[in-house]
Protein backbone atom coordinates (compact mmCIF):
# COMPACT_ATOMS: atom_id res chain seq x y z
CA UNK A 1 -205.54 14.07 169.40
CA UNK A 2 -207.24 10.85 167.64
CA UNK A 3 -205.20 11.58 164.87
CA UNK A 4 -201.42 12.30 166.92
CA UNK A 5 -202.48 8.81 168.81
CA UNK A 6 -202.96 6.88 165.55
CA UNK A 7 -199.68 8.44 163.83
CA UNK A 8 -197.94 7.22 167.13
CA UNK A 9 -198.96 3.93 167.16
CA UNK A 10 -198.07 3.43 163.34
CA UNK A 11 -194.71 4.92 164.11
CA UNK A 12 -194.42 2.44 167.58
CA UNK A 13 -195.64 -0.36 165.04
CA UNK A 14 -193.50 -0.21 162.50
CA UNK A 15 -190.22 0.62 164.42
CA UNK A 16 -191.37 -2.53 166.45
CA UNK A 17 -191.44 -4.68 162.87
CA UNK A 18 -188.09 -2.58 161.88
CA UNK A 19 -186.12 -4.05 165.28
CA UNK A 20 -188.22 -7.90 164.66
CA UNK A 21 -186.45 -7.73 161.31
CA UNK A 22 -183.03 -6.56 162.16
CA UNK A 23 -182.97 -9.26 165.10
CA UNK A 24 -183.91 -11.87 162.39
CA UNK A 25 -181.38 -11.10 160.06
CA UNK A 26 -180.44 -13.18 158.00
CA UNK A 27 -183.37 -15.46 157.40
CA UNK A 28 -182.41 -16.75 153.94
CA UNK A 29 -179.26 -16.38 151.68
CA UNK A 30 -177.72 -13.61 150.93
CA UNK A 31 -176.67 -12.37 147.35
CA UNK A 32 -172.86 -10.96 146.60
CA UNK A 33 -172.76 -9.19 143.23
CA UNK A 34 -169.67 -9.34 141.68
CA UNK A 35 -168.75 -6.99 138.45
CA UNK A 36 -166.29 -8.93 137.05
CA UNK A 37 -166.09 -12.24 135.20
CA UNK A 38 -164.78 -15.69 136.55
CA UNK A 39 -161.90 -16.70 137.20
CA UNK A 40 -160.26 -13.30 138.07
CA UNK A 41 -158.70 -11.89 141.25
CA UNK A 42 -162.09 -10.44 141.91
CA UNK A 43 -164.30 -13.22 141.80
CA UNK A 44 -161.83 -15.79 143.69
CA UNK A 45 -161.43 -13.44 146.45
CA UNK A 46 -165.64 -13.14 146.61
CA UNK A 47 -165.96 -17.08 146.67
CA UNK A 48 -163.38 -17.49 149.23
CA UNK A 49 -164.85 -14.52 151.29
CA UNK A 50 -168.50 -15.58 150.84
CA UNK A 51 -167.90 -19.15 151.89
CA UNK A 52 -165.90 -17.73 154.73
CA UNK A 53 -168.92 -15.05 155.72
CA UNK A 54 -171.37 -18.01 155.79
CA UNK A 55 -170.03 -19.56 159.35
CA UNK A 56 -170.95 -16.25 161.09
CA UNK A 57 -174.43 -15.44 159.13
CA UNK A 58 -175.93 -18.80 159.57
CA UNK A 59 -176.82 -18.44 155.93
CA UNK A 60 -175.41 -19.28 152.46
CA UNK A 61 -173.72 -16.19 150.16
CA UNK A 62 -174.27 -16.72 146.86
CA UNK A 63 -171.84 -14.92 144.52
CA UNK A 64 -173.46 -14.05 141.12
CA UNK A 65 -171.72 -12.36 138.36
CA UNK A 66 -173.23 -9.49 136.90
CA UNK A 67 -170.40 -7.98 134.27
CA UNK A 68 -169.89 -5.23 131.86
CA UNK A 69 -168.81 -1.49 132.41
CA UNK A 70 -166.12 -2.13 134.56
CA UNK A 71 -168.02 -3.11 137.16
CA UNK A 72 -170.53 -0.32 137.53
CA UNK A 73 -173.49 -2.37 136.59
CA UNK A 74 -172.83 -4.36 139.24
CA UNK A 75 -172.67 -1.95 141.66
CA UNK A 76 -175.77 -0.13 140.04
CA UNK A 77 -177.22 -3.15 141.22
CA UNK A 78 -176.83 -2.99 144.87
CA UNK A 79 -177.70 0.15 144.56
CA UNK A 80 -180.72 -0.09 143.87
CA UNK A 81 -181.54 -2.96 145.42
CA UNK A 82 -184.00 -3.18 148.74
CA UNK A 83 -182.40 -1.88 151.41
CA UNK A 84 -182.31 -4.91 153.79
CA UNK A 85 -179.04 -6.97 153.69
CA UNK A 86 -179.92 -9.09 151.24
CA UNK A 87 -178.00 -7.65 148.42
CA UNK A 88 -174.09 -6.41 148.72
CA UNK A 89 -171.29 -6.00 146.28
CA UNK A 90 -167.67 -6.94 146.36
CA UNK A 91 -166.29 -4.04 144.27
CA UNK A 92 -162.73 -3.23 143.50
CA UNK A 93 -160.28 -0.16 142.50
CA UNK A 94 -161.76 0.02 138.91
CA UNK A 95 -165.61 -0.25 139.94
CA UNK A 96 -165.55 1.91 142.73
CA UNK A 97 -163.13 4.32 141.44
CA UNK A 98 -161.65 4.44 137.70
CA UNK A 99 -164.80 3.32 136.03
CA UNK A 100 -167.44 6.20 137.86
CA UNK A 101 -164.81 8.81 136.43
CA UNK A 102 -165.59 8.25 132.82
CA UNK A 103 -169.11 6.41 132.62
CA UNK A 104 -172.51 8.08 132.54
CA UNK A 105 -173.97 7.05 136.18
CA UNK A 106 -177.32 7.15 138.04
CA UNK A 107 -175.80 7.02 141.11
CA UNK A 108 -173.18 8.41 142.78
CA UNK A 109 -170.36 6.11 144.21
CA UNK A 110 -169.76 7.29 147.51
CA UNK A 111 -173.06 8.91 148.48
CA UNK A 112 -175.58 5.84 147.01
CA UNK A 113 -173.69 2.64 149.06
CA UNK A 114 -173.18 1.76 152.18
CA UNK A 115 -169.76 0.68 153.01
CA UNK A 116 -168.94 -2.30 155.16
CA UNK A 117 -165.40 -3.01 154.95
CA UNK A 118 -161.89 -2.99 153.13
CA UNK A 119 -160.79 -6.55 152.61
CA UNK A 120 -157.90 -6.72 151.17
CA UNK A 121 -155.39 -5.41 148.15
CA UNK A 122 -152.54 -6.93 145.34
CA UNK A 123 -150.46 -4.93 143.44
CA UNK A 124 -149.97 -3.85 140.15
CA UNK A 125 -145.97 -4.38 138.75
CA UNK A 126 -144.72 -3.52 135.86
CA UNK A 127 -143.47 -6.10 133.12
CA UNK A 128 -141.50 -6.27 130.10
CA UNK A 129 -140.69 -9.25 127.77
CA UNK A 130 -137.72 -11.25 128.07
CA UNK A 131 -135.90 -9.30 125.20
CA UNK A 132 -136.12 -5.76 125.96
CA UNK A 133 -132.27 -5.19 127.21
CA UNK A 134 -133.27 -3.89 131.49
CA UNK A 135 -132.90 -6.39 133.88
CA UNK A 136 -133.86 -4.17 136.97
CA UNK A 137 -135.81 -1.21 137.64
CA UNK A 138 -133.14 1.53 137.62
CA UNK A 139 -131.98 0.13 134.18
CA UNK A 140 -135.50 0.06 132.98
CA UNK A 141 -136.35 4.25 133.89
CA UNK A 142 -133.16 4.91 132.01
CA UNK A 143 -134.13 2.84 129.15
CA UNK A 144 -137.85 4.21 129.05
CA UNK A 145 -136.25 8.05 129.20
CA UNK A 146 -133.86 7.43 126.17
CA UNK A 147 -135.09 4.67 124.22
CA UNK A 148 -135.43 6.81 120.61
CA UNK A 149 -138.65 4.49 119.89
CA UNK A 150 -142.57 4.51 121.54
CA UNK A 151 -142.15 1.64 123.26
CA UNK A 152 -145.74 -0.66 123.50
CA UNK A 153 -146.97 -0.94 126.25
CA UNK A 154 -150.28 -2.82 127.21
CA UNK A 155 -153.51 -1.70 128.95
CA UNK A 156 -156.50 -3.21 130.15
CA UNK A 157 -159.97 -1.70 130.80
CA UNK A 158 -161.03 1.36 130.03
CA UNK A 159 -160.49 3.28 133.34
CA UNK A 160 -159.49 0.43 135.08
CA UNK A 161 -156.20 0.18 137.66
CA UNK A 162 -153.79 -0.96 134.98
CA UNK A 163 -154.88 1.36 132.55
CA UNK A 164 -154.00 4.45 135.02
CA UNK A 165 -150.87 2.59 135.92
CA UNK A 166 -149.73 2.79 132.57
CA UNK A 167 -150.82 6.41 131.92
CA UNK A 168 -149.33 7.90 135.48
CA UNK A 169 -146.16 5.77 134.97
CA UNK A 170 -145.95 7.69 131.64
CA UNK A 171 -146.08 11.10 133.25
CA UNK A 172 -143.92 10.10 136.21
CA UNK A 173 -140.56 8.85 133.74
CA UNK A 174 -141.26 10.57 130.77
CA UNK A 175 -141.41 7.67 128.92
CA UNK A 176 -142.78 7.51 125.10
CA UNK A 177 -144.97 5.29 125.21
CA UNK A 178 -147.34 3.69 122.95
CA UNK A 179 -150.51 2.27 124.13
CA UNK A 180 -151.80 -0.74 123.15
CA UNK A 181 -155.38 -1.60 124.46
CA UNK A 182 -156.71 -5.23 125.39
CA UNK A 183 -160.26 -6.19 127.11
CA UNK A 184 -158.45 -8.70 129.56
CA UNK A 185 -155.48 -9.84 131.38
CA UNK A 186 -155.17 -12.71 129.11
CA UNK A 187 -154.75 -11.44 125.99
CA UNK A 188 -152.02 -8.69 127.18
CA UNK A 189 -150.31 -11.65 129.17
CA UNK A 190 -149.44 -13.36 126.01
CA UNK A 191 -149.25 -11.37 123.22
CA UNK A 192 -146.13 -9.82 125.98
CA UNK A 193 -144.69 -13.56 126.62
CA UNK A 194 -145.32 -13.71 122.47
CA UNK A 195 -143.19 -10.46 122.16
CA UNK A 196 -146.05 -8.12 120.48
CA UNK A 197 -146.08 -5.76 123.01
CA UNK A 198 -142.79 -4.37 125.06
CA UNK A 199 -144.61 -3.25 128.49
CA UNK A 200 -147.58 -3.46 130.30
CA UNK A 201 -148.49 -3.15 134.10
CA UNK A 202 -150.96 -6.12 135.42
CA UNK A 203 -152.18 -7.06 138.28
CA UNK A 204 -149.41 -8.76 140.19
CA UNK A 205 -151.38 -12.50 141.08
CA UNK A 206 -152.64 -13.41 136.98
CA UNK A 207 -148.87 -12.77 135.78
CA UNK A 208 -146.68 -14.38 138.36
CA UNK A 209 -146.36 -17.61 137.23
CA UNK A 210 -144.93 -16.35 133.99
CA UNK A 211 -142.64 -14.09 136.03
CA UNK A 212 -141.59 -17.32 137.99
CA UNK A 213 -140.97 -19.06 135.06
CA UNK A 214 -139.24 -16.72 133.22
CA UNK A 215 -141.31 -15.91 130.77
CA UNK A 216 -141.77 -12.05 131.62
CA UNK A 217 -139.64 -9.64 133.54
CA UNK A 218 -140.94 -7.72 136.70
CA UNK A 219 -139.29 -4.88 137.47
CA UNK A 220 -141.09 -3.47 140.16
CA UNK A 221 -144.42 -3.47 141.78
CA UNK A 222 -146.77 -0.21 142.02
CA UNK A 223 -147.60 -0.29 146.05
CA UNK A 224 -146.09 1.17 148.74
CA UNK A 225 -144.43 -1.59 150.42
CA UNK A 226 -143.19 -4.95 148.71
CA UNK A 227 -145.25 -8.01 147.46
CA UNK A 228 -145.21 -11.14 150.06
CA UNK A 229 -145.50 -13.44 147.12
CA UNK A 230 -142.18 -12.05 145.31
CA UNK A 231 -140.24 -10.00 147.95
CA UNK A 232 -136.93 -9.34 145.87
CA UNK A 233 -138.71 -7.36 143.38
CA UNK A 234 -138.71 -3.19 144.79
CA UNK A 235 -141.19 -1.02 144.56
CA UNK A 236 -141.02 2.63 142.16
CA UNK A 237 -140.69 4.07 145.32
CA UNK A 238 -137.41 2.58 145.95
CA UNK A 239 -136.65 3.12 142.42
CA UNK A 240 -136.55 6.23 142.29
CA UNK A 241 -139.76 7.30 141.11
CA UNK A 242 -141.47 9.23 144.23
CA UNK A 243 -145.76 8.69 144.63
CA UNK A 244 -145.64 6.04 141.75
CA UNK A 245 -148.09 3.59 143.45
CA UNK A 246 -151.66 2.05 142.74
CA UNK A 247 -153.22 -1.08 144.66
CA UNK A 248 -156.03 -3.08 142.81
CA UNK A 249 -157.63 -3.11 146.23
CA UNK A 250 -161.34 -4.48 146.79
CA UNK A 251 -164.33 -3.30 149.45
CA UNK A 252 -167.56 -4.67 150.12
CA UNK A 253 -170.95 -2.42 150.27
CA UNK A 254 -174.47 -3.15 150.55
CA UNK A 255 -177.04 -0.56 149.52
CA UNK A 256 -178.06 3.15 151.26
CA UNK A 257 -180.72 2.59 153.74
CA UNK A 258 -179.75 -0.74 154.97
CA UNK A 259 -180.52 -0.95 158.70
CA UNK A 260 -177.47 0.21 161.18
CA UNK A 261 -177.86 -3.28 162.49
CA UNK A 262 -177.66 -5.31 159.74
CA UNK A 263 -174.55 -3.53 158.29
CA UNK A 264 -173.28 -4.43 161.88
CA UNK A 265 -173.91 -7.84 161.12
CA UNK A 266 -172.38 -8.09 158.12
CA UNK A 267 -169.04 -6.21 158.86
CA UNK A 268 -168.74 -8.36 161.93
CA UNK A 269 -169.20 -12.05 159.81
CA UNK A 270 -166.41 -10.15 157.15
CA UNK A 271 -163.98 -9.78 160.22
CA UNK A 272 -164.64 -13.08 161.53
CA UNK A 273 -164.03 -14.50 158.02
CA UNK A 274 -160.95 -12.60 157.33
CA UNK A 275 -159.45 -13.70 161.12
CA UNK A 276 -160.16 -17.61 160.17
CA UNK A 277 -156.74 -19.07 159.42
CA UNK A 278 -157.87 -21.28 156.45
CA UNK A 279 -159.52 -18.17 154.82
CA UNK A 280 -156.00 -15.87 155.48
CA UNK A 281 -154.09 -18.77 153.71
CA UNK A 282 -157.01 -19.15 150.96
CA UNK A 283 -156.22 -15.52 150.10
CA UNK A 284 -152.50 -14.89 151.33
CA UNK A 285 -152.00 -17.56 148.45
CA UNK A 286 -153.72 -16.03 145.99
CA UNK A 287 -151.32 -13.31 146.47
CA UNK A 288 -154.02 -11.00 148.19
CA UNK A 289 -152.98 -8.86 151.41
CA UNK A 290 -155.65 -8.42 154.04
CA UNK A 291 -156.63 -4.75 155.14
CA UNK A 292 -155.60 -4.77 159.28
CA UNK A 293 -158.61 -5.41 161.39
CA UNK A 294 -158.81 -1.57 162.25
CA UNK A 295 -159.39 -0.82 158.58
CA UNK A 296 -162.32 -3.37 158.12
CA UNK A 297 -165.29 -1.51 159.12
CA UNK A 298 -167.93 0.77 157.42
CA UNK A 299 -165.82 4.20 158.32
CA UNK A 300 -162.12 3.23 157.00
CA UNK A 301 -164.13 1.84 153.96
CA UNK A 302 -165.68 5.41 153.09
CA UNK A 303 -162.45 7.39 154.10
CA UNK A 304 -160.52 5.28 152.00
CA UNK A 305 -162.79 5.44 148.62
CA UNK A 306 -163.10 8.88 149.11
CA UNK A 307 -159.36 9.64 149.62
CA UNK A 308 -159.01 7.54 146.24
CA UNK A 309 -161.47 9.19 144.37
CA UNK A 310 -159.40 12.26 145.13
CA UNK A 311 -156.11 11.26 143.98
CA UNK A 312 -157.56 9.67 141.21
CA UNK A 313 -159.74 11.60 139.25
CA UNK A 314 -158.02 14.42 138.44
CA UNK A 315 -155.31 12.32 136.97
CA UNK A 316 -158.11 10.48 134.59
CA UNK A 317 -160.00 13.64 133.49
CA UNK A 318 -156.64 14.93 132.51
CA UNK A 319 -156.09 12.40 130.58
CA UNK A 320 -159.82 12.72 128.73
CA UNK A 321 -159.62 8.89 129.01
CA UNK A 322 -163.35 7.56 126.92
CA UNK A 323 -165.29 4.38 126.92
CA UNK A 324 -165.35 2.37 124.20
């Protein structure tokens, strides 16, 4: 009896100390790992959302880069970080998705994190340089179908988004195509302005201005309705090229274990940053489009990963895609 009475005091105490610490929450900055470098769609949405977040919290987020493996160290991070709110991860398509396909883990994606919320996606389009002869999407699938010669066409990441793009968009025209492999948006972006490479498929916000400026050709973009930021260009579906669509979209998680509460507390400072006007235009101008408020929460996070994961990964063990 001694010994049930002891136990049950321990278990009193320390759910006692559990609640003093959820209620306290946060009591110092927080830390947002982000797996990709600066400068990028991913890390400008995590500043913007982070300085946004800070308002409800009471307390400073702190983005730090951690980079390399397509984001997967980063998110190996939060996952095993302590599990008390101090640690999340703004993660993206190609971390939480494309990359856990095809590298060697020690965690598993959807069973080791704890969702919070979808934030918010931009599409992937497909460009050409000025001098291949399309000039809109139904001219371009006949020219991909007949053209005699591989056309290049360039990819970025191993795993990633615009990798797959390039790969699915392949088996959906039956276009030849040759692939030409870069480690970043910037190098494909001009060696396609240069003329090097025919094709690629980027994400939609580090290529517009060349789009705008004529510099590249965008013949359609890979979502399932049309981009905001450049509404005259159709999506493959309206092409004429059924299922062809892939949104870099982006998710934030904090680690397995984290108190109920405190993942409370952190979806509801996302939704209050994602509601403030100046953060909307912040991102709406960066070309991003915000999930709807019923899709920013812990559940519509996991459904969604998972439902991507499933579509997905079939498609890149078919094509026995490696890392480098």
């Amino acid at each position: 009896m001694q010994r049930t009475g002891f136990v049950g005091a321990l278990i009193a105490l320390l759910a006692i100390s559990f609640s003093a610490f959820a209620d306290n929450y946060p009591s110092h900055p927080i830390t947002m790992i982000v797996g990709f470098p600066p400068g990028g769609p991913t890390d400008a949405l995590a500043r913007i959302l982070a300085d946004g977040m800070k308002n409800a919290l009471g307390q400073t987020v702190v983005v730090e880069t951690v980079s390399g493996a397509s984001g997967t160290i980063a998110s190996g991070r939060v996952v095993h970080a302590d599990p008390d709110g101090y640690t999340i991860g703004l993660g993206n398509w190609s971390s939480n998705v494309g990359s856990p396909a095809i590298y060697t883990l020690d965690y598993d994606v959807l069973k080791d994190l704890q969702p919070i919320s979808l934030l918010a996606t931009s599409p992937l389009w497909i460009l050409g340089k000025t001098a291949i002869p399309p000039k809109t999407a139904a001219e371009l699938m006949s020219w991909v179908k007949t053209n005699p010669q591989p056309i290049t066409f360039g990819t970025v990441g191993t795993g990633s988004a615009a990798q797959l793009c390039g790969i699915y968009f392949q088996q959906k025209t039956g276009a030849r195509l040759q692939f030409v492999p870069y480690r970043g948006a910037g190098p494909a972006i001009q060696d396609l302005v240069g003329g090097q490479i025919d094709m690629a498929c980027l994400e939609a916000t580090s290529s517009l201005s060349n789009v705008q400026a004529g510099r590249l050709k965008a013949f359609a973009v890979l979502s399932e309705q049309r981009w905001p930021m450049s509404p005259n260009t159709p999506t493959m579906i309206e092409s004429g090229v059924p299922g062809l669509s892939i949104s870099f979209w982006h998710g934030l998680w904090t680690t397995k274990g984290t108190p109920q509460s405190v993942v409370a507390r952190l979806n509801a400072a996302v939704q209050a940053a994602l509601a403030d006007p100046a953060v909307r235009k912040r991102l709406e101008t960066l070309g991003q489009v915000i999930f709807p408020r019923d899709q920013q929460n812990p559940a519509a996070l996991a459904a969604y990963n998972k439902a991507e994961i499933e579509k997905w990964w079939p498609i890149i063990k078919s094509a026995d895609i490696k890392t480098d």
